[in-house]
Protein backbone atom coordinates (compact mmCIF):
# COMPACT_ATOMS: atom_id res chain seq x y z
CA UNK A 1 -24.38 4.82 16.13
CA UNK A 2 -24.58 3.12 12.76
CA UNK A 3 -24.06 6.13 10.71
CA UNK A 4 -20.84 7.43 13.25
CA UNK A 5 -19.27 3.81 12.70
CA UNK A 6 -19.34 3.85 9.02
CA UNK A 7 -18.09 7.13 8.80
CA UNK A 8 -15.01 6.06 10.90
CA UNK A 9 -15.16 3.42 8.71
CA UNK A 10 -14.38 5.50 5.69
CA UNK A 11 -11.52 7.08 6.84
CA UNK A 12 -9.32 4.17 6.13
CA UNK A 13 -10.41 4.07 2.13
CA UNK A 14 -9.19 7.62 1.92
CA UNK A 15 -5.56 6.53 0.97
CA UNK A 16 -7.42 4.66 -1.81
CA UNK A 17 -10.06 7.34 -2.90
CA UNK A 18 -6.71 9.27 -2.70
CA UNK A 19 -5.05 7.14 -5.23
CA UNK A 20 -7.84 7.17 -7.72
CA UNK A 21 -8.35 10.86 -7.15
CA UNK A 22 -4.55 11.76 -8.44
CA UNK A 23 -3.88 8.97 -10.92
CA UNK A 24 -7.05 10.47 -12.81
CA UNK A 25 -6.18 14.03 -12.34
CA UNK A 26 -2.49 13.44 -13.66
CA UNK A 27 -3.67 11.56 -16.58
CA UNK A 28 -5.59 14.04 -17.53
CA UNK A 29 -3.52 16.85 -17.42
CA UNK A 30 -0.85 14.91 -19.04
CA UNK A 31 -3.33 13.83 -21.92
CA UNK A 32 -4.08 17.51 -22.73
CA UNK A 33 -0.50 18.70 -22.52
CA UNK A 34 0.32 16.09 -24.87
CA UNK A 35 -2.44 15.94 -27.19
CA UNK A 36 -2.69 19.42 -28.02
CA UNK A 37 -5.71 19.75 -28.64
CA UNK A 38 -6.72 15.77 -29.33
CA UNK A 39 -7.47 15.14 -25.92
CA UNK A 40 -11.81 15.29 -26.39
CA UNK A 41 -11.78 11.40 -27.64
CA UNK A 42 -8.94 10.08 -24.82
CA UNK A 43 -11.24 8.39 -22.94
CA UNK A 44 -13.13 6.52 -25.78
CA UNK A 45 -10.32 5.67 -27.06
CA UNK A 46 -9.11 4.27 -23.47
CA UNK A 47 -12.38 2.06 -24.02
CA UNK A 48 -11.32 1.05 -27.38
CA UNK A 49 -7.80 0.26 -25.77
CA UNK A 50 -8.89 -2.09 -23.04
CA UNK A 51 -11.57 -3.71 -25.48
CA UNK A 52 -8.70 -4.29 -27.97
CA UNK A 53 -7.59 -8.25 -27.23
CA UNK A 54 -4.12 -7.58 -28.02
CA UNK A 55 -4.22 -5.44 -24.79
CA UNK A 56 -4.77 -8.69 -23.45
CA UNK A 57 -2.43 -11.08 -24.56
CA UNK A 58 1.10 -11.65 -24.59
CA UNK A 59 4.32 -10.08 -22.64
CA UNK A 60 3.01 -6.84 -22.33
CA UNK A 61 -0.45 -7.47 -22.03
CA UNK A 62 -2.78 -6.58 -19.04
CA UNK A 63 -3.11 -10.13 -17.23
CA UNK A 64 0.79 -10.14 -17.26
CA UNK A 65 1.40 -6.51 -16.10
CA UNK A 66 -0.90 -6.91 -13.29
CA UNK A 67 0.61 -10.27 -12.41
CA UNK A 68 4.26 -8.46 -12.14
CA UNK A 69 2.69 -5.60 -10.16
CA UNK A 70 0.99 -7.60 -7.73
CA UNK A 71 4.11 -9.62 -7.55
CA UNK A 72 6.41 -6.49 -6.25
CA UNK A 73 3.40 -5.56 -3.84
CA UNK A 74 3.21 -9.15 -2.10
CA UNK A 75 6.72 -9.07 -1.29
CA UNK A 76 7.69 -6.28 -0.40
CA UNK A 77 4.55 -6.01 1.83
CA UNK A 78 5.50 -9.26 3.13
CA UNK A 79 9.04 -8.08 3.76
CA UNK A 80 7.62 -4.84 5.28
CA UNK A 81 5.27 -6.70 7.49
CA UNK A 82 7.97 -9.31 8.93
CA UNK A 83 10.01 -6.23 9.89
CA UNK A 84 7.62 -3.72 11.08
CA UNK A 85 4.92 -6.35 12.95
CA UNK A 86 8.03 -7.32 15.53
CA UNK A 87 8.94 -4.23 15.88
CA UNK A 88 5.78 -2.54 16.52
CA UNK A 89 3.86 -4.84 18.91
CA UNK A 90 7.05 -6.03 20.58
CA UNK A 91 8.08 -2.39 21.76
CA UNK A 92 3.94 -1.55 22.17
CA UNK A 93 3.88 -4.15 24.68
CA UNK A 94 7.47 -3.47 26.14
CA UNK A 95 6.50 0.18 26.71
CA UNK A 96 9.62 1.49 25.58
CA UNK A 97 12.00 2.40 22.86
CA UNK A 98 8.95 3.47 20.53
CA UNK A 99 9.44 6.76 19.94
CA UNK A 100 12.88 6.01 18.31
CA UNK A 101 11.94 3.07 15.85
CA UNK A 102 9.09 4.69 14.32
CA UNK A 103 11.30 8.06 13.91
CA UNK A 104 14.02 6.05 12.70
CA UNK A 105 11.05 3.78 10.19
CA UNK A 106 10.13 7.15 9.11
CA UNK A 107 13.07 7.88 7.03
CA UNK A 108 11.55 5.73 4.33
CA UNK A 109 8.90 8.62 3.89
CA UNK A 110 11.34 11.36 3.81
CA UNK A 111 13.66 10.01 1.04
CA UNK A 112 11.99 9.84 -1.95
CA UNK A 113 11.45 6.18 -3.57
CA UNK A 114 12.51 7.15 -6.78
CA UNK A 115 15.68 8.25 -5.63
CA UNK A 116 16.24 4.92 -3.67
CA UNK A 117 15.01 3.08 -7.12
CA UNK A 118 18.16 4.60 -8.90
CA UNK A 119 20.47 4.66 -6.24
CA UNK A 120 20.01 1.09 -5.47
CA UNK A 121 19.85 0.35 -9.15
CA UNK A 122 23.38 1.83 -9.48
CA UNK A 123 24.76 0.04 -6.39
CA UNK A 124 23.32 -3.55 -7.43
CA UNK A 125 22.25 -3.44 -10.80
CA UNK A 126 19.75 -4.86 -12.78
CA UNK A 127 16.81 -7.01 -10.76
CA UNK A 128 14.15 -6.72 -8.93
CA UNK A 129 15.83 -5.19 -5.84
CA UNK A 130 15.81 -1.44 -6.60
CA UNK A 131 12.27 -1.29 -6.33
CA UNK A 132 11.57 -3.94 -3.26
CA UNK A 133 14.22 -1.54 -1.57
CA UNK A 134 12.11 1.60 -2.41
CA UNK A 135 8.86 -0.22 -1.36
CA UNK A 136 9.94 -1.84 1.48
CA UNK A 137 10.94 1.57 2.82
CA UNK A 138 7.87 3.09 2.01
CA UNK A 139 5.71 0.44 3.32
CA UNK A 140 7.92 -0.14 6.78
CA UNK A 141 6.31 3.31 8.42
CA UNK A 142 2.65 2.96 9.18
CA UNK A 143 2.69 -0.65 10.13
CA UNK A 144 5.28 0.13 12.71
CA UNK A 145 3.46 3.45 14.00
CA UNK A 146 0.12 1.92 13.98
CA UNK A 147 1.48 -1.72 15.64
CA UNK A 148 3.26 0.77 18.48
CA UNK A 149 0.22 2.74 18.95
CA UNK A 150 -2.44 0.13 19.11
CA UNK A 151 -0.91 -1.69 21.75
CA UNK A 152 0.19 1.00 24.26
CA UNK A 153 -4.10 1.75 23.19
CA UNK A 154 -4.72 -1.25 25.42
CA UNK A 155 -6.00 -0.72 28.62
CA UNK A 156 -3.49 -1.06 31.58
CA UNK A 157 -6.21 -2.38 33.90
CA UNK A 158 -6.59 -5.05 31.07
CA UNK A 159 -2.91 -5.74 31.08
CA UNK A 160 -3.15 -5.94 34.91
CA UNK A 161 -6.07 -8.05 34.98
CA UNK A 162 -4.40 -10.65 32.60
CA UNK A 163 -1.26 -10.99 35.15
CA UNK A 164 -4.28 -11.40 37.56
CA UNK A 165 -5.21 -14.69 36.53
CA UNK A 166 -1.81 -15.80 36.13
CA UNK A 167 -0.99 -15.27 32.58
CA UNK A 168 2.19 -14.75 31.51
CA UNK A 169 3.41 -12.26 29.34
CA UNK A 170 2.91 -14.21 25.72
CA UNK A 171 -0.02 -15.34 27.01
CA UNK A 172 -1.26 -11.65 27.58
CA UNK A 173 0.16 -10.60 24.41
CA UNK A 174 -1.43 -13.28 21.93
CA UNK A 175 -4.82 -13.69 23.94
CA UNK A 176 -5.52 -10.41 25.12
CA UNK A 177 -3.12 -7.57 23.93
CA UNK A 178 -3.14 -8.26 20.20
CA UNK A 179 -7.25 -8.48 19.53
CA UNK A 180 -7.61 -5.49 21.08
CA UNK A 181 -4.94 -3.60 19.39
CA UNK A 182 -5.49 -5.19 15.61
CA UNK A 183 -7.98 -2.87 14.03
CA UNK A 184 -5.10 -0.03 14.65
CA UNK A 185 -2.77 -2.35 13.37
CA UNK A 186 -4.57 -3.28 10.23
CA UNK A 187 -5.15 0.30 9.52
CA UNK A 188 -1.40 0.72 9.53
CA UNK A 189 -1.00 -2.63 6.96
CA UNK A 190 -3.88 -1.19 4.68
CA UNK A 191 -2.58 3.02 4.37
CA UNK A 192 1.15 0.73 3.78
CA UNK A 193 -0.36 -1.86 0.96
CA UNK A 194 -2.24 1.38 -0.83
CA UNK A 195 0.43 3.63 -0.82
CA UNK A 196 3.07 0.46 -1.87
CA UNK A 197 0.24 -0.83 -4.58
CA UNK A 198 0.67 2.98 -6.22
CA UNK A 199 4.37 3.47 -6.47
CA UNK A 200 5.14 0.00 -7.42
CA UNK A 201 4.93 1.91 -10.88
CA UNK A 202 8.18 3.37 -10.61
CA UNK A 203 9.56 -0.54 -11.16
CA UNK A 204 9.23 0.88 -14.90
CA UNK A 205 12.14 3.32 -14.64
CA UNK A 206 14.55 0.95 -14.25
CA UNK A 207 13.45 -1.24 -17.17
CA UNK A 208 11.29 -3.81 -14.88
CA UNK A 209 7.47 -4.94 -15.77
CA UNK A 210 4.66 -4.09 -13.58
CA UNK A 211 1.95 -0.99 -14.52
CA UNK A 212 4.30 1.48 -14.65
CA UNK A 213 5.23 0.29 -18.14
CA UNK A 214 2.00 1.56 -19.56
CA UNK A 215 2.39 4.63 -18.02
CA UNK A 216 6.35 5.26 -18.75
CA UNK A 217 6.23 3.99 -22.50
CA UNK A 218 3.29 6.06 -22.73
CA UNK A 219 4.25 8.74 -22.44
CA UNK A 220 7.62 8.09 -24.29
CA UNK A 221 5.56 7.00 -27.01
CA UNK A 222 2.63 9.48 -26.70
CA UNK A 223 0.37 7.15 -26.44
CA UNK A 224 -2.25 8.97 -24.27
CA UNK A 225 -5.01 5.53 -23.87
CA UNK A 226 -1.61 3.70 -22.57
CA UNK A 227 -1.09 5.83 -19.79
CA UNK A 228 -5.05 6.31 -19.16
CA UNK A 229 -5.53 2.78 -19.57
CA UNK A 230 -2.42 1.91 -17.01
CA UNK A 231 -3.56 4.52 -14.11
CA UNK A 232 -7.07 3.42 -14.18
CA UNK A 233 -5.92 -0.51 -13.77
CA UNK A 234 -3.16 0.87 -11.10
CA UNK A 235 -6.26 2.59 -9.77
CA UNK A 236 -8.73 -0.33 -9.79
CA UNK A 237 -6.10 -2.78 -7.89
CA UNK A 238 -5.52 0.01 -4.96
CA UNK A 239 -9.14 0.23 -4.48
CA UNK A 240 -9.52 -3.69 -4.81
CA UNK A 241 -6.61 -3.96 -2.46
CA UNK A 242 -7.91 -2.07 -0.01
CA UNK A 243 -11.14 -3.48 0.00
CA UNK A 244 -10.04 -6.66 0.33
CA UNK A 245 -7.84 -5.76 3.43
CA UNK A 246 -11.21 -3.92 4.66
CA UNK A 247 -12.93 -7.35 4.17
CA UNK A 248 -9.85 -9.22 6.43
CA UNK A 249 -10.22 -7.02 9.15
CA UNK A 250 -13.66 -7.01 9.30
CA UNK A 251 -13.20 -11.24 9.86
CA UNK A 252 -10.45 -11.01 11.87
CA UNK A 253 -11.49 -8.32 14.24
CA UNK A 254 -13.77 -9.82 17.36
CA UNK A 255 -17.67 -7.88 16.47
CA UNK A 256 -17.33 -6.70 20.93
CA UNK A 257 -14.00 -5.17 19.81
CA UNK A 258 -15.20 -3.53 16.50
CA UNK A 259 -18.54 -1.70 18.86
């Protein structure tokens, strides 16, 4: 029972393993297109990059890139989440209407976010709003699918039971209806802060800070370690992202609910 729990476990670091998985494989590939032939010392040289301190000062160092990455990710997952949460668990405990908000949330994963970065760039300009646009829309999706599905998941009985002993409605919903149904929705809010955590690099194409920058300039510049250097850290803060989500649920979750 152990073993079957932990692999169901697993399941929800896939969008991270994911992450890793393509960041490294596009790296590489774009290191020996570029390098012609130079690519054999990339990743020492990636060492000799992130042990160089000027990586790690300044601007355009690390510490600041990561801050202005993390800084598009919180918000727009905050945005996302005081959208999408409402939405979900209000029509998952209504019973109806859910079919049509998560098709209609799900048009945020069938334009592509790039396109919404430049679109919105040309409609509003410079700021950061081309790329909380694009990530809001991306992020929206899964936490208003999963928040929907985990609480028609509840048990009717259970819902029956609670008007039983004379609760009312919010009192079913916040007492009874929403413990049950938050390890779906936290699954929903940890595939949305992966999948927002990686494309918060395309902040870079419209001249904003974040990771991307490594990985735009580059490639501009041909600087293979830059890019290597930026996918692995874009890498590391999915995976640390996700585990810290993991690490949430796991406290927030009741241990009878989790089995």
């Amino acid at each position: 029972m152990t073993l079957l729990r932990g692999l169901m476990s697993m399941r929800f670091a896939l969008p991270a393993v994911a992450t890793v998985v393509v960041l490294v494989v596009f790296t590489v590939k774009a290191a020996g297109a570029a390098a012609a032939g130079g690519e054999v010392g990339i990743f020492l040289n990636t060492v000799d990059w992130f042990a160089n301190p000027a990586n790690w000062q300044g601007d355009s160092g690390i510490p600041v890139r990561v801050g202005e990455h993390v800084y598009y990710v919180f918000v727009s997952m905050l945005i996302a989440m005081l959208i999408a949460l409402p939405v979900g668990i209000g029509l998952g405990h209504l019973g109806r209407g859910g079919l049509l908000a998560i098709n209609v949330s799900n048009i945020g994963r069938a334009v592509p976010e790039f396109g919404v970065v430049i679109l919105v760039f040309l409609l509003v300009g410079y700021g950061d709003t081309p790329i909380l646009v694009a990530l809001v829309a991306l992020g929206v999706p899964p936490i208003v699918t999963n928040s929907y599905v985990g609480m028609r998941s509840v048990d009717p009985d259970i819902r029956q039971a609670a008007r039983g002993v004379g609760m009312t409605g919010w009192q079913s919903l916040w007492q009874i209806e929403l413990p049950i149904a938050l390890p779906v929705i936290m699954a929903g809010i940890r595939t949305s802060a992966v999948q927002v955590m990686s494309t918060a690099t395309l902040a870079a194409y419209v001249g904003l800070g974040g990771l991307g920058r490594y990985l735009i300039d580059g490639l501009a510049t041909r600087e293979l370690t830059q890019v290597v250097g930026g996918a692995i850290v874009v890498a590391l803060l999915a995976l640390t992202i996700e585990a810290i989500l993991a690490i949430s649920q796991k406290l927030m979750v009741s241990e009878g609910i989790r089995g």
